[in-house]
Protein backbone atom coordinates (compact mmCIF):
# COMPACT_ATOMS: atom_id res chain seq x y z
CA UNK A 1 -13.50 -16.69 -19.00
CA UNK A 2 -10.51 -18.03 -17.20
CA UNK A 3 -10.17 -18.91 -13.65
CA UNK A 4 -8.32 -19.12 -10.38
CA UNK A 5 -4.30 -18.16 -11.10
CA UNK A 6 -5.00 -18.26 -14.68
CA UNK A 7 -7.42 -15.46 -14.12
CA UNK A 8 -4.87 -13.77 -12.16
CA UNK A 9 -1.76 -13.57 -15.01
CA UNK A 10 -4.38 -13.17 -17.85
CA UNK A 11 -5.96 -9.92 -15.98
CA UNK A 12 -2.15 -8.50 -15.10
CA UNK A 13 -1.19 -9.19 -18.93
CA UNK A 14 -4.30 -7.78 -20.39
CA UNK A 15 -5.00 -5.30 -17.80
CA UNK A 16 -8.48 -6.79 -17.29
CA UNK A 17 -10.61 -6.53 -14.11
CA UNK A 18 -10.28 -9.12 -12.08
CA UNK A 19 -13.40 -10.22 -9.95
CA UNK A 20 -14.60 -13.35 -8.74
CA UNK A 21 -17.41 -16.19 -8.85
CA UNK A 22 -18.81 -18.54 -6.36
CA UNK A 23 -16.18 -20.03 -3.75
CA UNK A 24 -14.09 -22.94 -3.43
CA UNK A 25 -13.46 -24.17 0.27
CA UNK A 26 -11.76 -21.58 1.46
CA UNK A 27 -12.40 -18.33 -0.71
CA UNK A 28 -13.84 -17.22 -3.95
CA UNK A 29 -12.84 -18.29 -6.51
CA UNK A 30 -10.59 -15.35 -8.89
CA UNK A 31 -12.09 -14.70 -12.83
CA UNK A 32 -11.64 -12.35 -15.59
CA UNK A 33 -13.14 -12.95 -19.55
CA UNK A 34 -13.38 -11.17 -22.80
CA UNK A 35 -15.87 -10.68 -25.15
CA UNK A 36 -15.93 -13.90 -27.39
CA UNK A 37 -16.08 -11.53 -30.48
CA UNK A 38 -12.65 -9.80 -29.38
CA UNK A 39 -11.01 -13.12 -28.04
CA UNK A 40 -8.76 -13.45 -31.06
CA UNK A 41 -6.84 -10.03 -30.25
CA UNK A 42 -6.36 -11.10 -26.72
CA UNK A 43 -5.29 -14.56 -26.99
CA UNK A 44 -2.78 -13.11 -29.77
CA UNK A 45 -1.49 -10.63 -26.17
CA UNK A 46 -1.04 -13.51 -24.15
CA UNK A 47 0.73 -15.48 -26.49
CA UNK A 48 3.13 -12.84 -26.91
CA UNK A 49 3.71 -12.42 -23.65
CA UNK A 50 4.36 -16.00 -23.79
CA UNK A 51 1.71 -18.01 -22.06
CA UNK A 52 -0.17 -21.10 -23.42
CA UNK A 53 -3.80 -20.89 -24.49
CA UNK A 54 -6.18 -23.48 -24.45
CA UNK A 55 -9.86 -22.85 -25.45
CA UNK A 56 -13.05 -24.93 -23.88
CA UNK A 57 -16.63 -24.59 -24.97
CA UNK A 58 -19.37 -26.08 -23.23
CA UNK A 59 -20.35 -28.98 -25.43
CA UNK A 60 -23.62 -30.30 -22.87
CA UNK A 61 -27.11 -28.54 -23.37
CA UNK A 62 -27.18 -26.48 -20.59
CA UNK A 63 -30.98 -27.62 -20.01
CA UNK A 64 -29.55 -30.51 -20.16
CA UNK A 65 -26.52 -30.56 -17.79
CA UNK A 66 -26.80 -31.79 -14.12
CA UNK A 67 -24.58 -29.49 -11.79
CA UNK A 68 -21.21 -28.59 -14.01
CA UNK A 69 -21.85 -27.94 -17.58
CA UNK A 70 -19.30 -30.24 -19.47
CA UNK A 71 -16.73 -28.43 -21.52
CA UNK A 72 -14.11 -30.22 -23.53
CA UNK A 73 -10.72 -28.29 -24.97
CA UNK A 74 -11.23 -27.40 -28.64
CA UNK A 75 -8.13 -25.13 -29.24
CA UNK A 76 -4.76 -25.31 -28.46
């Protein structure tokens, strides 16, 4: 999933729907995702089109996790 103007240039490049989740102060908040088992081919699309690509997983239980799960970067 990727988020606010991220969201944005990812859906444009990949010609994704972009919708939304909750809401920051002033609006909601933009979003667009992939299936994980079809990530590779689109990260590979955005590269290309030369962005950067990060990937976070959650690494907190979510049972476990008290508001935000925590997520750390695991891919570059």
């Amino acid at each position: 999933e990727m988020f606010f103007e991220d969201a944005k240039v990812a859906s444009s490049i990949l010609e994704l729907v972009l919708t939304s989740r909750g809401s920051d102060a002033t609006n909601r908040i933009p979003m667009c995702g992939v299936p994980f088992h079809s990530a590779e081919n689109y990260i590979a699309k955005l590269i290309k089109a030369g962005q950067k690509v990060a990937i976070c997983e959650q690494v907190e239980d979510v049972s476990q996790a008290k508001g935000i799960v925590k997520r750390d970067v695991i891919r570059v």
